[in-house]
N, C-alpha and C. Protein backbone atom coordinates (compact mmCIF):
# COMPACT_ATOMS: atom_id res chain seq x y z
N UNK A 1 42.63 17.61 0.54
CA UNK A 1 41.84 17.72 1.75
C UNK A 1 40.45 18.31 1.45
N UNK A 2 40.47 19.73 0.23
CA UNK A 2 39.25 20.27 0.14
C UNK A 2 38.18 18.90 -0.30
N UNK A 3 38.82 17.64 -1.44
CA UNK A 3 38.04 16.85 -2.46
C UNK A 3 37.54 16.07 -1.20
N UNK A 4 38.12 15.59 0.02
CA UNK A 4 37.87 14.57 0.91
C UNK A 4 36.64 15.12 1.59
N UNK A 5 36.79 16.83 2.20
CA UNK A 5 35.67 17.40 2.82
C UNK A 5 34.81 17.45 2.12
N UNK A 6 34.75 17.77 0.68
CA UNK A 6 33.26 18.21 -0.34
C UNK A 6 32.74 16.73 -0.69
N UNK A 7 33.51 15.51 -0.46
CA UNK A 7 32.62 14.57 -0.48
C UNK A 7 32.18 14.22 0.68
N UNK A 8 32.44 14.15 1.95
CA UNK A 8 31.87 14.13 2.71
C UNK A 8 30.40 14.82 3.02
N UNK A 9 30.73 15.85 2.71
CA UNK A 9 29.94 16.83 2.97
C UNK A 9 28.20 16.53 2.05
N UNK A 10 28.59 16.11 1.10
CA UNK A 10 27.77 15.66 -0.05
C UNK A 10 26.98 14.45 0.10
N UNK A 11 27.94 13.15 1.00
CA UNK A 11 27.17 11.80 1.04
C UNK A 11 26.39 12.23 2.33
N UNK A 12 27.29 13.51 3.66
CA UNK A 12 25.76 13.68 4.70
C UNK A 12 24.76 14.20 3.83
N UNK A 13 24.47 14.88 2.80
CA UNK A 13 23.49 15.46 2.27
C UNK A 13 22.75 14.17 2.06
N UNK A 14 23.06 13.68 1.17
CA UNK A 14 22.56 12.77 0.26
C UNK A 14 21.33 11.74 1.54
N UNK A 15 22.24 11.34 2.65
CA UNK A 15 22.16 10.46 3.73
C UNK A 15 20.39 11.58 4.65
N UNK A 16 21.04 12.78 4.44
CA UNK A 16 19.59 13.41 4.72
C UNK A 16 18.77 13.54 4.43
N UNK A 17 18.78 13.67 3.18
CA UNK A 17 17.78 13.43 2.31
C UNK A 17 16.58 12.23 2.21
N UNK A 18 17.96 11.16 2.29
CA UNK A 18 16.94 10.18 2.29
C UNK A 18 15.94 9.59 3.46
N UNK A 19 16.76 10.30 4.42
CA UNK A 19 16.21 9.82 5.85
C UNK A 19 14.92 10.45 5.97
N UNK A 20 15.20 12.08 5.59
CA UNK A 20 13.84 13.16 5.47
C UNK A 20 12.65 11.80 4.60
N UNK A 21 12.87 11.55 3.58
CA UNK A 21 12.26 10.65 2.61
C UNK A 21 11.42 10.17 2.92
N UNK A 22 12.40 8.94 3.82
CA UNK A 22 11.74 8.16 4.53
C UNK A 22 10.58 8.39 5.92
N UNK A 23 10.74 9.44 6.26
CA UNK A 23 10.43 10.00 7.67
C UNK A 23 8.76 10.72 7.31
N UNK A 24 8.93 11.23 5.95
CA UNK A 24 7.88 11.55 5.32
C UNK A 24 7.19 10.24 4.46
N UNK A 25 6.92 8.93 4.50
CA UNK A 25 6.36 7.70 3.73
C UNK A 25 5.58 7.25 5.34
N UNK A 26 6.79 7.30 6.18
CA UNK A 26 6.35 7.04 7.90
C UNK A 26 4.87 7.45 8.37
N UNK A 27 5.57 8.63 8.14
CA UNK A 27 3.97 9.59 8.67
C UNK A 27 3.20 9.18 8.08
N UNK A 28 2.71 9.30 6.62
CA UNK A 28 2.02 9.23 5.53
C UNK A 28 1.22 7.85 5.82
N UNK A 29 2.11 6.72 6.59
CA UNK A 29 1.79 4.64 6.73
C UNK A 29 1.20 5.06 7.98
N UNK A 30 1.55 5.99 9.02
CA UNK A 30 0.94 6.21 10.81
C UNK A 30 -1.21 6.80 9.78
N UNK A 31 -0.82 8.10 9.31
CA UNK A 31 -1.92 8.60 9.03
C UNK A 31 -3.03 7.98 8.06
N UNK A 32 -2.17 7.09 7.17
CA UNK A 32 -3.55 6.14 6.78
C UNK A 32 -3.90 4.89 7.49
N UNK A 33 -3.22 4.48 8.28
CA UNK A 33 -3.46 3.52 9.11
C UNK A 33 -4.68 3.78 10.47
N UNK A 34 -4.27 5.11 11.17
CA UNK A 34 -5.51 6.27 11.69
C UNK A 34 -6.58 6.40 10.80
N UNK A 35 -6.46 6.80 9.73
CA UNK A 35 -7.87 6.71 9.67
C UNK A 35 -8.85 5.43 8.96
N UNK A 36 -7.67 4.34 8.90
CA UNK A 36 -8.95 3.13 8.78
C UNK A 36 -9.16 2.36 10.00
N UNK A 37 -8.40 2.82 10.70
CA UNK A 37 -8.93 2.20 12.61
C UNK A 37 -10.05 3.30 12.94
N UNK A 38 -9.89 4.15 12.21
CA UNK A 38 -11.05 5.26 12.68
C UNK A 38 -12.36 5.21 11.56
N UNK A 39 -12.45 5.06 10.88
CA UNK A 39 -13.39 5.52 9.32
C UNK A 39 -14.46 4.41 9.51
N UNK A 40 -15.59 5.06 9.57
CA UNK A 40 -16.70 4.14 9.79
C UNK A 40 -17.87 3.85 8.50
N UNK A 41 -17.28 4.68 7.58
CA UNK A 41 -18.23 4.67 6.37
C UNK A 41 -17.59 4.13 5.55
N UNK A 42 -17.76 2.99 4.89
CA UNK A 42 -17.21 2.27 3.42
C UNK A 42 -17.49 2.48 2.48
N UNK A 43 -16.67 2.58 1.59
CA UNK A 43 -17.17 2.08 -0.13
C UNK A 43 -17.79 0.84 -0.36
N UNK A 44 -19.18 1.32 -1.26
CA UNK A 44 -19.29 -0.04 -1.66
C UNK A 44 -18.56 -0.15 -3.40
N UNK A 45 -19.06 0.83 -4.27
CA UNK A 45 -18.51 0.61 -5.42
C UNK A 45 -17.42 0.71 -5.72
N UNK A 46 -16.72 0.01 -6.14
CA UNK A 46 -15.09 0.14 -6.44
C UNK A 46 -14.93 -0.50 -7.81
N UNK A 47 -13.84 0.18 -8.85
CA UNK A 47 -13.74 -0.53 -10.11
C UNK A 47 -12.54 -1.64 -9.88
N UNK A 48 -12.98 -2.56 -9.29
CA UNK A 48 -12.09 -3.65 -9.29
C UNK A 48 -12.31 -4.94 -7.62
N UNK A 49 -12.13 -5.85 -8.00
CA UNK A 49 -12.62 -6.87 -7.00
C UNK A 49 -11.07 -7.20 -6.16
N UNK A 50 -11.75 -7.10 -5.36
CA UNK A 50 -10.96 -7.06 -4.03
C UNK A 50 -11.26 -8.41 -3.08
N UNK A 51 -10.40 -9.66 -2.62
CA UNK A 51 -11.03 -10.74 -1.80
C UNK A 51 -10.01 -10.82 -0.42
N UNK A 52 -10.33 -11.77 0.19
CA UNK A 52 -9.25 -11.65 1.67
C UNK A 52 -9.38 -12.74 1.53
N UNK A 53 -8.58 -13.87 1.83
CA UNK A 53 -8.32 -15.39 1.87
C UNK A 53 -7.50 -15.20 3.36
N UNK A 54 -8.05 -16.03 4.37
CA UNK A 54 -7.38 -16.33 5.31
C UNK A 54 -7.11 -17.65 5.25
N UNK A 55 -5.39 -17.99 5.94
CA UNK A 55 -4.50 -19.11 5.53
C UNK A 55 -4.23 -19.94 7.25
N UNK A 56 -4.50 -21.31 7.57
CA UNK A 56 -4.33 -21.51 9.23
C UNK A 56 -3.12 -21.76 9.54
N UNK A 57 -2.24 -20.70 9.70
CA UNK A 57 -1.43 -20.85 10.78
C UNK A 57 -1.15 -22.02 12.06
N UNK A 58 -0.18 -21.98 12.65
CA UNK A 58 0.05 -22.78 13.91
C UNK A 58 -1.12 -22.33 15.29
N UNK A 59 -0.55 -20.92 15.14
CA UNK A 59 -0.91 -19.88 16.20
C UNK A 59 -1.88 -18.94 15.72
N UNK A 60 -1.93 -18.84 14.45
CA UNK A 60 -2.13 -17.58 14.05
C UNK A 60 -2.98 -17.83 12.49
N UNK A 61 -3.42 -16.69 12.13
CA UNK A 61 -3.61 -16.70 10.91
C UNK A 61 -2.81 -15.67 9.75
N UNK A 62 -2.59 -16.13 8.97
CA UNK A 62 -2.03 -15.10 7.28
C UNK A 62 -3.28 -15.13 6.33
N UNK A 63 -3.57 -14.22 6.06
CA UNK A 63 -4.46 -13.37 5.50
C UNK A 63 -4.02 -12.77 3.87
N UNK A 64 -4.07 -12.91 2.79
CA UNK A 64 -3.82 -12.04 1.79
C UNK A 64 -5.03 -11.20 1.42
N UNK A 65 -5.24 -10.24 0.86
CA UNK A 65 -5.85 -9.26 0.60
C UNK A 65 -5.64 -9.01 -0.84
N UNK A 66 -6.67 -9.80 -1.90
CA UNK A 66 -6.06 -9.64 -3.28
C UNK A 66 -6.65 -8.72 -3.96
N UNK A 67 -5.90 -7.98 -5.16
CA UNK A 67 -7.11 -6.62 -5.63
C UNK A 67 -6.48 -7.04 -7.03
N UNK A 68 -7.80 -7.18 -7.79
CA UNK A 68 -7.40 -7.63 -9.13
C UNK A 68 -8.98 -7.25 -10.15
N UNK A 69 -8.87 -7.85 -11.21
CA UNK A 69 -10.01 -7.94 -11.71
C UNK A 69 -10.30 -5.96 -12.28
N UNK A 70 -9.21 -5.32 -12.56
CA UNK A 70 -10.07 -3.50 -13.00
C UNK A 70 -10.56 -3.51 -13.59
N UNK A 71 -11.54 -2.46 -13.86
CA UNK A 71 -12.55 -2.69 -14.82
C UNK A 71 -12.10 -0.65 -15.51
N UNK A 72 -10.86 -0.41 -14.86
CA UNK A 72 -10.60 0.63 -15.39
C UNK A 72 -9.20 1.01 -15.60
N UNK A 73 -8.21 1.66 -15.80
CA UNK A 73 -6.70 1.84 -15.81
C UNK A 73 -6.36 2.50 -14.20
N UNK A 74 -5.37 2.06 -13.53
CA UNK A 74 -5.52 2.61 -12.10
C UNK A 74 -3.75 2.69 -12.29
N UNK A 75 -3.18 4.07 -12.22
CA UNK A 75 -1.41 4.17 -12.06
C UNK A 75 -1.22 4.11 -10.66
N UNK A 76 -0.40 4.18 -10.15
CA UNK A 76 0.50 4.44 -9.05
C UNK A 76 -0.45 4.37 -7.87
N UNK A 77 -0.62 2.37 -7.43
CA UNK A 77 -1.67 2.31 -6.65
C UNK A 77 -0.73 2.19 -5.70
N UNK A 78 -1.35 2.93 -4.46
CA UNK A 78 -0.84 2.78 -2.97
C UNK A 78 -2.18 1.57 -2.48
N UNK A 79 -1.53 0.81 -1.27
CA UNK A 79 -2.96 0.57 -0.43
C UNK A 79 -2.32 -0.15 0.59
N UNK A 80 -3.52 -0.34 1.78
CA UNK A 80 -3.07 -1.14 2.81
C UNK A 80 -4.02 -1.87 3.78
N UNK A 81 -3.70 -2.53 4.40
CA UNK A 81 -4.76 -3.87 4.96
C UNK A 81 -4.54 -3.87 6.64
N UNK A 82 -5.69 -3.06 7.55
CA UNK A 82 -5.71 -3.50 8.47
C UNK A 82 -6.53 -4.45 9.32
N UNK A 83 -5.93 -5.14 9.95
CA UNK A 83 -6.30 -6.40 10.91
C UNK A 83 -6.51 -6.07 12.36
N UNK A 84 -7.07 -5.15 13.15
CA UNK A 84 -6.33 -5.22 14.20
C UNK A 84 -4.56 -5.21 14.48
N UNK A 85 -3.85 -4.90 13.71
CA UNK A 85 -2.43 -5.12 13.95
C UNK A 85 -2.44 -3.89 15.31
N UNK A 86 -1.52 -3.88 15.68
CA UNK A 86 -1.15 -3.03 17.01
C UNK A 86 0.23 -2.40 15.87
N UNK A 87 0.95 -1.65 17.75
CA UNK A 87 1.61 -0.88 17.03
C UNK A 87 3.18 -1.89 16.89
N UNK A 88 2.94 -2.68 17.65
CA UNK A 88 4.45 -3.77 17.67
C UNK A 88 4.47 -4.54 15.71
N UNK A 89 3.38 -4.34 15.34
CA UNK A 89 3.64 -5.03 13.78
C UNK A 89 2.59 -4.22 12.81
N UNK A 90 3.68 -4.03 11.82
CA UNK A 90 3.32 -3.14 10.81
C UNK A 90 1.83 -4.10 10.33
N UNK A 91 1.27 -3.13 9.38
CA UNK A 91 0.23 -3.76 8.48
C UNK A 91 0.71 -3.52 7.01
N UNK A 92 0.36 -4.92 6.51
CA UNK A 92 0.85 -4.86 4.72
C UNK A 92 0.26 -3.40 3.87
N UNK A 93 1.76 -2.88 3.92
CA UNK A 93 1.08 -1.70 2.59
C UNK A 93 1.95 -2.09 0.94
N UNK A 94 1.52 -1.18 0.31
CA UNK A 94 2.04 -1.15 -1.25
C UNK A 94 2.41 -0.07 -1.31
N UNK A 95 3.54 0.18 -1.58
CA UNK A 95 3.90 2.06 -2.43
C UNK A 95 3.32 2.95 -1.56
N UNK A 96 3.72 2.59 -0.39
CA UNK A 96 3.55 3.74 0.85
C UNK A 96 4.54 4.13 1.32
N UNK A 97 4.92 3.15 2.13
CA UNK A 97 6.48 2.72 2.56
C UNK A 97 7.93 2.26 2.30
N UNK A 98 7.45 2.34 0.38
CA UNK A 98 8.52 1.80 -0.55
C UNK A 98 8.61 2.32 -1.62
N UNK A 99 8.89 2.20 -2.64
CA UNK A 99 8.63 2.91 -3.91
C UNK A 99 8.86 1.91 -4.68
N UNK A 100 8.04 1.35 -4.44
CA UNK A 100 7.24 0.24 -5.52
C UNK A 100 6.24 0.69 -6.11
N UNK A 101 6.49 0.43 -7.74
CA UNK A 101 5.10 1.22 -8.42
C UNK A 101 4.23 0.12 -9.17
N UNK A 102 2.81 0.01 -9.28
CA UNK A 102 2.30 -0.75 -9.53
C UNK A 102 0.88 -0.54 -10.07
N UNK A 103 0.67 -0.93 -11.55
CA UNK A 103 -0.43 -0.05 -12.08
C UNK A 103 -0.98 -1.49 -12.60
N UNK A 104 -2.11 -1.31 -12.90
CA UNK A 104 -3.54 -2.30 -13.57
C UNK A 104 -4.62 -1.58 -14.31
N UNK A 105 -4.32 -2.51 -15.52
CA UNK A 105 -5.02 -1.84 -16.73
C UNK A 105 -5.57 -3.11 -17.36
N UNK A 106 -7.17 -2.88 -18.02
CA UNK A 106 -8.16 -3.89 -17.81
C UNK A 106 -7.70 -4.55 -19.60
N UNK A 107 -7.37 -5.66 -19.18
CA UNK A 107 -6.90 -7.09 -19.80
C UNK A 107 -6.02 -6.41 -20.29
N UNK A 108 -4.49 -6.11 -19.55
CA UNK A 108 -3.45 -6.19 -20.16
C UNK A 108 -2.44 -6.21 -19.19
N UNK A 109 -1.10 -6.60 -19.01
CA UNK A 109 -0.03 -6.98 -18.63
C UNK A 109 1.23 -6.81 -18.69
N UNK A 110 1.52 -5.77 -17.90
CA UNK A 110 3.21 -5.80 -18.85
C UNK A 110 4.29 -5.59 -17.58
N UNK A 111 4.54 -6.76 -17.36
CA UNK A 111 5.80 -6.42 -15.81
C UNK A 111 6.66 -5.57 -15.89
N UNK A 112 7.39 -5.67 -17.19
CA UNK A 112 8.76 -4.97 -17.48
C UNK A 112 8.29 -3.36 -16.94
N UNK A 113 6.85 -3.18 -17.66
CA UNK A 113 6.56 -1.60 -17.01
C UNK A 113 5.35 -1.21 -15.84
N UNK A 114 5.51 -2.24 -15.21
CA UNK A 114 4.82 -2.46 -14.04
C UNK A 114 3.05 -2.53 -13.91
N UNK A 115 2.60 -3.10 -14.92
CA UNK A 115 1.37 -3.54 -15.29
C UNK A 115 1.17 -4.64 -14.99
N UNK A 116 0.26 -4.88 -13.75
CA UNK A 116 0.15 -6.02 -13.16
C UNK A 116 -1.33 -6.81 -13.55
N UNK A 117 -1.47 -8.04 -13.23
CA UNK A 117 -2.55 -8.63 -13.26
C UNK A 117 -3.55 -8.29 -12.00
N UNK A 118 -2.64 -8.03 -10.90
CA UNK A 118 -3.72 -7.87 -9.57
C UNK A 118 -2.29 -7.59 -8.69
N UNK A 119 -2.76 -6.92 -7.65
CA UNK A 119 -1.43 -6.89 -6.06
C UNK A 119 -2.39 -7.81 -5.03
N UNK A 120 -1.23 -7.79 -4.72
CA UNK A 120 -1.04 -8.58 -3.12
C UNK A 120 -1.13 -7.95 -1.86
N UNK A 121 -1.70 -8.33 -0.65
CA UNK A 121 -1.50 -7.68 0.33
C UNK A 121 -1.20 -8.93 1.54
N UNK A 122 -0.05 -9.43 2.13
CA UNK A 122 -0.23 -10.26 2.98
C UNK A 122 0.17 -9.91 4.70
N UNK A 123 -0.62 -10.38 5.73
CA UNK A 123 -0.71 -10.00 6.65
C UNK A 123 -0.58 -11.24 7.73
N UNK A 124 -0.66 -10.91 9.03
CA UNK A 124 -0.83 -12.05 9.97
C UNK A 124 -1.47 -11.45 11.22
N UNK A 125 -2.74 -12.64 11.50
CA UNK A 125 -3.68 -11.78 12.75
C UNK A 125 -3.87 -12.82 13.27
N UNK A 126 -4.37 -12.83 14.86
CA UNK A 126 -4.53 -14.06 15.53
C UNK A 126 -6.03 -14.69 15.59
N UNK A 127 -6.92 -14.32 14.42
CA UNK A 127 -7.89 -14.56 14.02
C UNK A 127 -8.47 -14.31 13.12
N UNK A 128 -9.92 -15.01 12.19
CA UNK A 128 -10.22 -14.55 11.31
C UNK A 128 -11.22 -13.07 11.64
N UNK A 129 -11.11 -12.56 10.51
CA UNK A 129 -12.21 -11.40 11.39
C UNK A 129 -12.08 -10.27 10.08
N UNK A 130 -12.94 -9.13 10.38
CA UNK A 130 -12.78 -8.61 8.99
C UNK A 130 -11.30 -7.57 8.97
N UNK A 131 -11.39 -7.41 7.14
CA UNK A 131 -10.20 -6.32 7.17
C UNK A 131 -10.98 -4.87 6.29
N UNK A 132 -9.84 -3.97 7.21
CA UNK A 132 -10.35 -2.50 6.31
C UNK A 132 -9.20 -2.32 5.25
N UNK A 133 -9.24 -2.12 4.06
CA UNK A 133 -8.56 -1.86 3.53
C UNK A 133 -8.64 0.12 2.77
N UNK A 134 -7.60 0.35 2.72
CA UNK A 134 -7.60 1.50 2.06
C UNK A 134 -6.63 1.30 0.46
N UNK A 135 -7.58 1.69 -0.76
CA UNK A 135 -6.75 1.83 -1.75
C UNK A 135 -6.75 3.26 -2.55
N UNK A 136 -5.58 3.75 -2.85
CA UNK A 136 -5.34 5.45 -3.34
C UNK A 136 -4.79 4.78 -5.19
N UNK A 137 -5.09 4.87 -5.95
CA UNK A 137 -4.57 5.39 -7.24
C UNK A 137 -5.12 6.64 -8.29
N UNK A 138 -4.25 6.47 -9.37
CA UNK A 138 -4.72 7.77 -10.35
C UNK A 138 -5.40 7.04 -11.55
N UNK A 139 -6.28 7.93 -12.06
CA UNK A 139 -6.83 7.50 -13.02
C UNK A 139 -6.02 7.37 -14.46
N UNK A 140 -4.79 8.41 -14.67
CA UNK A 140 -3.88 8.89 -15.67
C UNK A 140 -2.53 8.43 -15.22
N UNK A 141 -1.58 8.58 -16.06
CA UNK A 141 -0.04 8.57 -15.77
C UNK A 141 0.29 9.90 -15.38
N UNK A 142 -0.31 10.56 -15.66
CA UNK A 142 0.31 11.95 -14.94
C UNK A 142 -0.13 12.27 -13.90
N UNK A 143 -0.88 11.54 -13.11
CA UNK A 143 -1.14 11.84 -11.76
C UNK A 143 -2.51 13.09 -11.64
N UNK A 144 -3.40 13.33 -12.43
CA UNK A 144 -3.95 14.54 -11.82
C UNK A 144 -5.36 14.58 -11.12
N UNK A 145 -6.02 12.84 -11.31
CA UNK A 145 -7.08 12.61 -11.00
C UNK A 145 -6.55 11.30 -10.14
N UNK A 146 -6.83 11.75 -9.40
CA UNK A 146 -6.75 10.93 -8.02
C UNK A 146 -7.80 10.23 -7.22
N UNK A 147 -7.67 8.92 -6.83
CA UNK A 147 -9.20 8.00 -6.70
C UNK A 147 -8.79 7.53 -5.03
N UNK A 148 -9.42 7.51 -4.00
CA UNK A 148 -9.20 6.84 -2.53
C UNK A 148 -10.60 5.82 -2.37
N UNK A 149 -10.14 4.65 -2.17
CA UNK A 149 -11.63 3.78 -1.45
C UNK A 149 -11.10 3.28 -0.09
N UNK A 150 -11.92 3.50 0.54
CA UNK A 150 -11.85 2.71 1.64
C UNK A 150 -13.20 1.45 1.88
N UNK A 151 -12.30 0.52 1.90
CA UNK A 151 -13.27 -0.93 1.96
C UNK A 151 -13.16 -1.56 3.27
N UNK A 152 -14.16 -2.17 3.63
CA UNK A 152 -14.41 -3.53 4.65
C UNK A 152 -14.69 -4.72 3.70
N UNK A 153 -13.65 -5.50 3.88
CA UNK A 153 -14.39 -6.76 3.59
C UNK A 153 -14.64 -7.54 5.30
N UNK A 154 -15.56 -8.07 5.04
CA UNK A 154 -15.89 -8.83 6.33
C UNK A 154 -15.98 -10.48 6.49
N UNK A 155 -15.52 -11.15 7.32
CA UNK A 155 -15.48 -11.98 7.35
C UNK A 155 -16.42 -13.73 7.24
């Protein structure tokens, strides 16, 4: 009876934990999303090219948001693409809301350890029009220099 209660007891932990987790990535996707509906000053220089391709829909449009091209080593990039989305539909993030890790390092490639050629951002808006994007990575693998741009591309 004690082995049945101490596992119990252990998977609610576990189950809290992750919920806390998650509850904290939440906030984190509400508060950068605030401040690129809010942020009126852009980056222009950024080490790496960034494009928006809008795709015609029936109704609607899909939008990708591509970031490729570094011209420097970037670890553990977060970012995200707003459209006008409301609050009924999320906006495409990366390693905000997931723990997906995804790094770009200039002419090289390695999936197995998550060295990408470029990320993706895909979205859907009921028009073309511009997007703000926000991108966060580190300059190192150890995290201690930390880089934020916030971009407009415009339409």
């Amino acid at each position: 009876m004690k082995k049945i209660l101490l596992c119990l007891l252990i998977s609610l932990f576990c189950v809290a934990c992750q919920s806390s987790s998650s509850d904290e990535q939440f906030q984190e996707y509400y508060q950068i999303k605030e401040q690129l509906i809010s942020h009126q000053e852009f980056d222009t220089d950024y080490p790496f090219h960034v494009q928006v391709v809008f795709y015609d829909l029936e109704d609607s449009y899909r939008y990708d948001v591509i970031i490729d091209q570094p011209q420097i080593d970037m670890y553990y990039i977060e970012a995200m693409a707003y459209a006008h989305e409301d609050d009924q539909k999320m906006c495409p993030v990366l390693g905000i809301v997931d723990d997906s890790i995804s790094h770009m390092k200039v002419d090289y490639i390695d999936k197995s350890q998550h060295f990408y050629k470029g990320v993706q951002l895909s979205g859907e808006t009921e028009k073309i029009q511009d997007v703000k994007i926000y991108v966060c990575y580190y300059l190192d693998k150890e995290k201690t220099q930390k880089a934020e741009k916030y971009i407009e591309v415009q339409s």
